[in-house]
C-alpha atoms as a PDB file:
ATOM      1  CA  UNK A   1     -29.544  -3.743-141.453  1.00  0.00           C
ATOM      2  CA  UNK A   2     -28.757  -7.065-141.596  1.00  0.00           C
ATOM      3  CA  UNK A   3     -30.523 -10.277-143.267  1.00  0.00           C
ATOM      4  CA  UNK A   4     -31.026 -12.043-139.584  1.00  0.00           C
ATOM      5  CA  UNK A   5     -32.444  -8.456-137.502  1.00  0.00           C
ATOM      6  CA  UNK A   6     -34.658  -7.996-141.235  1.00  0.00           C
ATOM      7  CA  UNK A   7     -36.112 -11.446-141.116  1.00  0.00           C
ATOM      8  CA  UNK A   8     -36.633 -11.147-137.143  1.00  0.00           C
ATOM      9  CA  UNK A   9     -39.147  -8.008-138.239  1.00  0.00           C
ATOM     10  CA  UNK A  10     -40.564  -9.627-140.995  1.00  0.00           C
ATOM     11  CA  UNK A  11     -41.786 -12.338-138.423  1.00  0.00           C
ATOM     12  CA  UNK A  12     -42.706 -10.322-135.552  1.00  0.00           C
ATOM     13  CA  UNK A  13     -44.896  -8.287-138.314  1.00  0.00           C
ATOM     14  CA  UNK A  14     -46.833 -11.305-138.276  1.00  0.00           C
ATOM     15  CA  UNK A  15     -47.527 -11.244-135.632  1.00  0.00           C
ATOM     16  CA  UNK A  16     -48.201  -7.730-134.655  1.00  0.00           C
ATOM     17  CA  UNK A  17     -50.759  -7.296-137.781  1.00  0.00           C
ATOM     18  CA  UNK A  18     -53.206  -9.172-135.694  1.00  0.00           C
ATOM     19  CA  UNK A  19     -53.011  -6.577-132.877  1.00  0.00           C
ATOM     20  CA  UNK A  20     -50.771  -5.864-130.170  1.00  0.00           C
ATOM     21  CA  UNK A  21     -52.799  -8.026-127.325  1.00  0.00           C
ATOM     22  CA  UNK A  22     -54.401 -11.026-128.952  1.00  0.00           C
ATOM     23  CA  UNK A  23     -55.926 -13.604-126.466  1.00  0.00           C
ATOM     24  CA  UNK A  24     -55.128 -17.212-127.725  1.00  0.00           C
ATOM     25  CA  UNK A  25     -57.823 -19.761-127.125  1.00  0.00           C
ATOM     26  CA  UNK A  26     -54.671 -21.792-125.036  1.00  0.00           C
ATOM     27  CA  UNK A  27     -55.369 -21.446-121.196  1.00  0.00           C
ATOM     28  CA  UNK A  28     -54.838 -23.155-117.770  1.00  0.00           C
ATOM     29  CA  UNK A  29     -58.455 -23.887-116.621  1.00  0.00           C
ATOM     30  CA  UNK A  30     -57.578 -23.110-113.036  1.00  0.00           C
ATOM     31  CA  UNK A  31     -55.089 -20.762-112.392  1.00  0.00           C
ATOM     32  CA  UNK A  32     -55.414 -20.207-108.794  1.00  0.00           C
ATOM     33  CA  UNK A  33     -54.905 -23.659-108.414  1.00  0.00           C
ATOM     34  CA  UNK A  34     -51.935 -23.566-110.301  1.00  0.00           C
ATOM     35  CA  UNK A  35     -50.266 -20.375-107.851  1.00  0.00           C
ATOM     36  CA  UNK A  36     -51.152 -22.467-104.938  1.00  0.00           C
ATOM     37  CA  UNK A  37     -49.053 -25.930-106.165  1.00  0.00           C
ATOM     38  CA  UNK A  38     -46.245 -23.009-106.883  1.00  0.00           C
ATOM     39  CA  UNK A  39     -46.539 -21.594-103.074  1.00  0.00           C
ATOM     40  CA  UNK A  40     -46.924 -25.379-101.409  1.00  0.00           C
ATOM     41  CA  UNK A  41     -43.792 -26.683-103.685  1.00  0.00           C
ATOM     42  CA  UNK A  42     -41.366 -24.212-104.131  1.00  0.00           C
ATOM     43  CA  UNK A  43     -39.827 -21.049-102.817  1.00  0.00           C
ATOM     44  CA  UNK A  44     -40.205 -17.550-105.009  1.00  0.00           C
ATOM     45  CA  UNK A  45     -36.799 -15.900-105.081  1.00  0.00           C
ATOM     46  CA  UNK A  46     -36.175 -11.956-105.585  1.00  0.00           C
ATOM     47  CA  UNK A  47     -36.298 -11.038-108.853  1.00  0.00           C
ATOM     48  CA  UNK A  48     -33.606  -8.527-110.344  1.00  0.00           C
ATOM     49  CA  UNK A  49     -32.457  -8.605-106.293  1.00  0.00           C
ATOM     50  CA  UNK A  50     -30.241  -5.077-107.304  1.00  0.00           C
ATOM     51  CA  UNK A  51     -33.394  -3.001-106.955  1.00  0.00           C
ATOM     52  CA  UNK A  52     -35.667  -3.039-103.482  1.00  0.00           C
ATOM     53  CA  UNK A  53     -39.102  -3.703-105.455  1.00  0.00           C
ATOM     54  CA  UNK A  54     -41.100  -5.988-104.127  1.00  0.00           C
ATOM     55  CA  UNK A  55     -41.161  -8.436-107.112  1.00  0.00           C
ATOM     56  CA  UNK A  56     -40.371 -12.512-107.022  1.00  0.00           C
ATOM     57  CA  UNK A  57     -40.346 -14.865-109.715  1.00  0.00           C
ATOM     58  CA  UNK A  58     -40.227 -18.350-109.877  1.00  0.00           C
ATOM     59  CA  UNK A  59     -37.910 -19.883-112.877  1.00  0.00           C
ATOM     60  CA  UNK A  60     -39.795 -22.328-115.566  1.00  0.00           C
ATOM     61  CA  UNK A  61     -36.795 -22.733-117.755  1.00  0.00           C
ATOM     62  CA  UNK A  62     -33.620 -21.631-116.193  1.00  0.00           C
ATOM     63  CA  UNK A  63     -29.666 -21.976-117.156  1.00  0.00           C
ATOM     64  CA  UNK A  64     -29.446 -25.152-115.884  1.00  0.00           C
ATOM     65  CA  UNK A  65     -32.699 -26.373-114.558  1.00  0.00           C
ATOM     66  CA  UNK A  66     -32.651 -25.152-111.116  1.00  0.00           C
ATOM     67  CA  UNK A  67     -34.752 -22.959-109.152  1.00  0.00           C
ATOM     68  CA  UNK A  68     -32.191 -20.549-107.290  1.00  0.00           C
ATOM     69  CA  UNK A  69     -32.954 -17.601-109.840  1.00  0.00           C
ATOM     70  CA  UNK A  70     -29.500 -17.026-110.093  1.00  0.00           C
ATOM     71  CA  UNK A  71     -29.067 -15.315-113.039  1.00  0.00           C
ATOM     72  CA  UNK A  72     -32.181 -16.346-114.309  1.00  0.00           C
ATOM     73  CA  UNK A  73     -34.180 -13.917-112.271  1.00  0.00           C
ATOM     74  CA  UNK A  74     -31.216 -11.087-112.399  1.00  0.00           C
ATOM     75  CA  UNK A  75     -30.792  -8.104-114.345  1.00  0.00           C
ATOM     76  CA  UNK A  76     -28.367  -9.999-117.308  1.00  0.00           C
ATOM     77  CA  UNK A  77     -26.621  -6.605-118.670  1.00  0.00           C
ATOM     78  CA  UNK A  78     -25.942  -6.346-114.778  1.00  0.00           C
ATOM     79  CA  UNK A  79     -24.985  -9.775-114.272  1.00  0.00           C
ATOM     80  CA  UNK A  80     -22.712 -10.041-117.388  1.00  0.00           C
ATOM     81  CA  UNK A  81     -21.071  -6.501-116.249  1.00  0.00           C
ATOM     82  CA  UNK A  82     -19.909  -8.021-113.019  1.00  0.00           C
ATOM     83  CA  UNK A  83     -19.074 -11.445-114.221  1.00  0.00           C
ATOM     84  CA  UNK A  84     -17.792 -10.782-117.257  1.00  0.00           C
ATOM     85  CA  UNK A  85     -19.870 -13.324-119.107  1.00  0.00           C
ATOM     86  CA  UNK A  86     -21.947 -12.735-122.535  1.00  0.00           C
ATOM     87  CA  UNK A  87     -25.534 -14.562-121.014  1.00  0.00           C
ATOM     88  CA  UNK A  88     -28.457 -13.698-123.329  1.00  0.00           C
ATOM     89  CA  UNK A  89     -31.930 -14.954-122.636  1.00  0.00           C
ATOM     90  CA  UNK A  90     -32.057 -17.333-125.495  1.00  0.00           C
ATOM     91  CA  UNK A  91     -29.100 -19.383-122.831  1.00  0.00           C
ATOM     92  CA  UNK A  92     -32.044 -19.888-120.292  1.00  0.00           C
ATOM     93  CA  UNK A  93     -33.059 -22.816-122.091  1.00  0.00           C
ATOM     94  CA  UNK A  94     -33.590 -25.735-119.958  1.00  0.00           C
ATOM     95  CA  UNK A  95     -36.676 -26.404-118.023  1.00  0.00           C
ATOM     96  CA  UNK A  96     -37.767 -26.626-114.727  1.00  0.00           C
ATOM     97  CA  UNK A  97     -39.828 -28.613-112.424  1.00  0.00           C
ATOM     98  CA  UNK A  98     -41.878 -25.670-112.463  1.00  0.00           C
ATOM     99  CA  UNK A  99     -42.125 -26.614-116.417  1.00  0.00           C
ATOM    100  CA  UNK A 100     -43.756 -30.418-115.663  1.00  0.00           C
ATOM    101  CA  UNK A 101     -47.452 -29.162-114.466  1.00  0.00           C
ATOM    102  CA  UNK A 102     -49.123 -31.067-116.659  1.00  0.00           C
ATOM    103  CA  UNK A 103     -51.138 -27.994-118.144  1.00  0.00           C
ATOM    104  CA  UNK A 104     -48.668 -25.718-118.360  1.00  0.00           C
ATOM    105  CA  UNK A 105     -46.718 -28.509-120.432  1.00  0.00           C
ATOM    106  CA  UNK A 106     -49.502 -29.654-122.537  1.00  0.00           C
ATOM    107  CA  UNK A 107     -49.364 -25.860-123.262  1.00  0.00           C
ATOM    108  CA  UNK A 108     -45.694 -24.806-124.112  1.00  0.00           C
ATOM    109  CA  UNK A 109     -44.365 -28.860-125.719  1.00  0.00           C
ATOM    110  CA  UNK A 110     -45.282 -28.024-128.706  1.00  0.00           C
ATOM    111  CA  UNK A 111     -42.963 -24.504-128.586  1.00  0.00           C
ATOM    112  CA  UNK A 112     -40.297 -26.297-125.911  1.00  0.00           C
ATOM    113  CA  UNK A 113     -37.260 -26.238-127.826  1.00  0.00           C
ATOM    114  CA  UNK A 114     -37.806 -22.442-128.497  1.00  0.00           C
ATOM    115  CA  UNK A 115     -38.545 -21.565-124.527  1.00  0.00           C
ATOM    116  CA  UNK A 116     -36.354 -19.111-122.928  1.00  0.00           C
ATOM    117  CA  UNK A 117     -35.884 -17.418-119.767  1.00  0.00           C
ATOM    118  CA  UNK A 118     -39.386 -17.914-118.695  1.00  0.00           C
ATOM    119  CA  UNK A 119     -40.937 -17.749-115.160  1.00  0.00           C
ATOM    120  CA  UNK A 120     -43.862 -17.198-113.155  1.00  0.00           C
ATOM    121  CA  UNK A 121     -43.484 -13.412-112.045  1.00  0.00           C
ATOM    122  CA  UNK A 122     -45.015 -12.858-108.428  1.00  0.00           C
ATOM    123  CA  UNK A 123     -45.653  -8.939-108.008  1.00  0.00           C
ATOM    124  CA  UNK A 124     -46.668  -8.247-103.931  1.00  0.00           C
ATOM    125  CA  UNK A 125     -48.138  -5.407-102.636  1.00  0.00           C
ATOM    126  CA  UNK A 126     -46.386  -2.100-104.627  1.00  0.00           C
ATOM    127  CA  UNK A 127     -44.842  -4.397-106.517  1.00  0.00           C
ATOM    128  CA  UNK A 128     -44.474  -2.784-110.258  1.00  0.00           C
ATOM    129  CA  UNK A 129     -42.341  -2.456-112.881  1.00  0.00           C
ATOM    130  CA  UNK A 130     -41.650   1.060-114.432  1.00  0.00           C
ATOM    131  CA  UNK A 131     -42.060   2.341-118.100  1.00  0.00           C
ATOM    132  CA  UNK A 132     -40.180   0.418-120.646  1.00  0.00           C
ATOM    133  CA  UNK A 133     -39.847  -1.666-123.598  1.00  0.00           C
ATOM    134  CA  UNK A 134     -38.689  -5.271-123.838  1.00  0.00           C
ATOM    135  CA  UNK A 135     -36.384  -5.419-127.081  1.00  0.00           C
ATOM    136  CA  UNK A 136     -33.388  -2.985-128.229  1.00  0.00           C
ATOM    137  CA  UNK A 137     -32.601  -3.106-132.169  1.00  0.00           C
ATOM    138  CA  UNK A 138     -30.058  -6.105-132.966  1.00  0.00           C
ATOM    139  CA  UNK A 139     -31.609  -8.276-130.042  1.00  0.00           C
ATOM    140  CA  UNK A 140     -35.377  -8.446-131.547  1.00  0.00           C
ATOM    141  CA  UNK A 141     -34.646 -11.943-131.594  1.00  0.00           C
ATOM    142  CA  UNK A 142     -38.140 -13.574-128.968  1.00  0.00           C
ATOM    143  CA  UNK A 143     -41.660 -12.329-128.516  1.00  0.00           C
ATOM    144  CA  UNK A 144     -43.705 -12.481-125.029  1.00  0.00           C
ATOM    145  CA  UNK A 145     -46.311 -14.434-124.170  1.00  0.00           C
ATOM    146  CA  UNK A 146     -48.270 -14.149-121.015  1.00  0.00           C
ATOM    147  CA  UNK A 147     -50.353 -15.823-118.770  1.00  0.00           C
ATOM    148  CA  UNK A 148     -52.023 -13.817-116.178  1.00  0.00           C
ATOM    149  CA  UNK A 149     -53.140 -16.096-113.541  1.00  0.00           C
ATOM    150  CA  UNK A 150     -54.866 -14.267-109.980  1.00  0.00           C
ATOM    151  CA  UNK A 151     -55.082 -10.614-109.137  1.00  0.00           C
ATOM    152  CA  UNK A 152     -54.194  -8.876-112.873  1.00  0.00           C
ATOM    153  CA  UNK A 153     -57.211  -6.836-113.431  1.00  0.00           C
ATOM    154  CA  UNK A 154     -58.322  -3.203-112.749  1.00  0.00           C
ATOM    155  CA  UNK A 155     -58.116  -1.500-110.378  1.00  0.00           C
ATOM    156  CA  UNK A 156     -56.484  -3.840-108.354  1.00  0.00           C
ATOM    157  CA  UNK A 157     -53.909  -4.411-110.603  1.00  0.00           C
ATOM    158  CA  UNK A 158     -52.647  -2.128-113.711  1.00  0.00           C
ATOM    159  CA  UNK A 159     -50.972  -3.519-116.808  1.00  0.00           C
ATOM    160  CA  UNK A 160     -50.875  -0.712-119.437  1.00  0.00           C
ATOM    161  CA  UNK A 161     -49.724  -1.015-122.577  1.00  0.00           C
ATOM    162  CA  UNK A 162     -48.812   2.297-123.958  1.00  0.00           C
ATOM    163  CA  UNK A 163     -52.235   4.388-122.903  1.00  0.00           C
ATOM    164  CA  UNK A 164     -54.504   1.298-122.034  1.00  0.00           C
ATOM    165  CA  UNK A 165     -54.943  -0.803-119.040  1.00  0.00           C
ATOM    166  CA  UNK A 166     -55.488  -4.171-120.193  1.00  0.00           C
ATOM    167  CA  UNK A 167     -57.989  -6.189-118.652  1.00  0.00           C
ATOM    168  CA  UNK A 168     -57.555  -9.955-119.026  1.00  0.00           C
ATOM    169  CA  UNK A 169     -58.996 -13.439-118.511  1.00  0.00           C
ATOM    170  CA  UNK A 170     -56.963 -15.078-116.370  1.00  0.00           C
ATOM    171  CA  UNK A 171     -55.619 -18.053-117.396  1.00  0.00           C
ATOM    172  CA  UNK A 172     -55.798 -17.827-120.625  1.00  0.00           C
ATOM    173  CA  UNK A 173     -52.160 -16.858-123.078  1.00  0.00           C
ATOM    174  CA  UNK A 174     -51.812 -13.820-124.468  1.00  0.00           C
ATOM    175  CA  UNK A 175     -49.623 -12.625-127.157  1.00  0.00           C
ATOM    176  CA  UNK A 176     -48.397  -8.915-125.726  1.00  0.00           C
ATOM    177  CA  UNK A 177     -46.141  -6.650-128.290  1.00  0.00           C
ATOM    178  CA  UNK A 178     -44.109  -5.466-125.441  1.00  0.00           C
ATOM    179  CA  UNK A 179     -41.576  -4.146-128.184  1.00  0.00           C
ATOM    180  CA  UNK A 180     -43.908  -0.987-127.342  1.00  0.00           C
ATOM    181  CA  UNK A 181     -44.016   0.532-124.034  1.00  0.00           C
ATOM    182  CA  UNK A 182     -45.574  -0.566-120.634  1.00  0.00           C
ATOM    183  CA  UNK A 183     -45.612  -0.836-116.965  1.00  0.00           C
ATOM    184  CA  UNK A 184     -47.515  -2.201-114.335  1.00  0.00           C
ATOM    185  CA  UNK A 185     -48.317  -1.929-110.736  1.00  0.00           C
ATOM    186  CA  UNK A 186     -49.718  -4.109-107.909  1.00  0.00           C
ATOM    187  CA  UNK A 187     -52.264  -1.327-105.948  1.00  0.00           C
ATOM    188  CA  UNK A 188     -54.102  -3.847-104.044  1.00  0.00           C
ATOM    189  CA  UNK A 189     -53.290  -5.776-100.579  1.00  0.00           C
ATOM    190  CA  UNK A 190     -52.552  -9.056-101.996  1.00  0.00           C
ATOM    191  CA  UNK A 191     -50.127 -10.548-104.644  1.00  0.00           C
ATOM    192  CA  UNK A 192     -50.275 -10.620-108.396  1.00  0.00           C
ATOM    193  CA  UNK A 193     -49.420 -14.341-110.579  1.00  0.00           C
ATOM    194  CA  UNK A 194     -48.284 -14.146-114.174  1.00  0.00           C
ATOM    195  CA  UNK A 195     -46.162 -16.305-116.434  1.00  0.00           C
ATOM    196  CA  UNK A 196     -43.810 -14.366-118.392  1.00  0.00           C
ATOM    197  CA  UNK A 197     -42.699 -16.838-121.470  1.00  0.00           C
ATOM    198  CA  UNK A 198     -40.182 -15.751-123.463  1.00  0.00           C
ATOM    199  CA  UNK A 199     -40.341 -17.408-127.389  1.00  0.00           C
ATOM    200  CA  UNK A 200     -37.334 -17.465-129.928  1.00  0.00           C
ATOM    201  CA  UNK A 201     -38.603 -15.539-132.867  1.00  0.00           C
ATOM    202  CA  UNK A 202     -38.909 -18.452-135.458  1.00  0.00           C
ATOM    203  CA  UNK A 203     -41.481 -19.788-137.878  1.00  0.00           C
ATOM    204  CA  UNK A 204     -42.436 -22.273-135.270  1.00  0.00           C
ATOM    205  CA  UNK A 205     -43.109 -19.912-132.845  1.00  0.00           C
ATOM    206  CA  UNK A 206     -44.820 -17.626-134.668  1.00  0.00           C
ATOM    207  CA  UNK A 207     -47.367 -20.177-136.649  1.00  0.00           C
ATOM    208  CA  UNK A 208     -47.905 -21.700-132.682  1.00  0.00           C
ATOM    209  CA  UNK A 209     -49.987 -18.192-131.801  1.00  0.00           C
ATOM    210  CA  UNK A 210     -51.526 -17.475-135.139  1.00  0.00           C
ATOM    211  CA  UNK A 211     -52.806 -21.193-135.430  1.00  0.00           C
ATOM    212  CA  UNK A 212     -54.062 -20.542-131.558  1.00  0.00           C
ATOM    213  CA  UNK A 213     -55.353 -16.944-131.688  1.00  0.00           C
ATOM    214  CA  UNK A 214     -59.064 -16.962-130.369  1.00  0.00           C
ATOM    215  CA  UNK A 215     -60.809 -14.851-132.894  1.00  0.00           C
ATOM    216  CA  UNK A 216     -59.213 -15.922-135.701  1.00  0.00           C
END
């Protein structure tokens, strides 16, 4: 094991010893306000377009700071199979104008350098995503952090996180271990918000949720 993938544990212990779903006492006050300056000012794109699930995301940092979701929004071991390229989500680095509403960046400045591949995620009717986990060995390198903003809560809308539906105030951060298994489904006749932010695994990271965790 090497030094790096050893200290990436040691920090991700940190955060994990604290549970593995911690509300933060960080929030957008209004979320559905927030989804509706999304809908009125940009366009949600397919995301991973290779499968027909009825998912759409809307980029917050992207490659290079535009909105077409392209690769941003794609299946990267996909996209790097086809295009011979080496992208990792740590390369999704530069924000959006997604990024610029002024709570969501009073929210992530102080973390901005260490942003990655991060989006709103838009599931629609049947819109899901399947069992799985978010990191593979030698990659456990960022951490999730989520935002669910309209729709996320039972039984309209199931996150589970190995045996448990979560149930969530919306707006508010989470951190989510999604190093352990979920999946989640849209069962309801109208859309599900979130904001899916990806954080390098650093010191600065990791003190930004622990120094924020609501019951703390």
């Amino acid at each position: 094991m090497s030094e790096l993938y050893s200290n990436n544990l040691d920090l991700y212990s940190n955060l994990t010893a604290y549970g593995h779903f911690c509300p933060t006492k960080l929030h957008i006050r209004n979320p559905q306000k927030f989804v509706a300056w999304t809908e009125e000012n940009f366009t949600y794109v397919r995301y991973n377009p290779r499968k027909p699930i009825e998912r759409y995301g809307l980029s917050i940092t992207s490659l290079d700071g535009g909105l077409s979701g392209n690769p941003d929004l794609d299946s990267l071991p996909d996209y790097n199979k086809e295009n011979k390229t080496y992208l990792h989500e740590t390369d999704f680095n530069v924000p959006t104008p997604v990024y610029d509403y002024p709570e969501l960046k009073q929210i992530l400045d102080p973390i901005k350098d260490s942003i990655c591949r991060s989006h709103v995620l838009k599931l629609d009717p049947s819109g899901y995503f399947p069992p799985h986990r978010d990191y593979r060995r030698d990659v456990f390198n960022t951490f999730r952090l989520l935002i669910p903003l309209v729709n996320m809560n039972p039984p309209r809308h199931n996150f589970v996180l190995e045996d448990k539906i979560m149930r969530w105030e919306q707006g508010a951060m989470y951190f989510v271990d999604t190093a352990r298994m979920h999946y989640l489904f849209n069962a309801s006749f109208e859309p599900t918000y979130m904001i899916v932010i990806n954080a390098i695994l650093n010191t600065t990271t990791v003190d930004y949720v622990l120094n924020n965790l609501k019951y703390l």
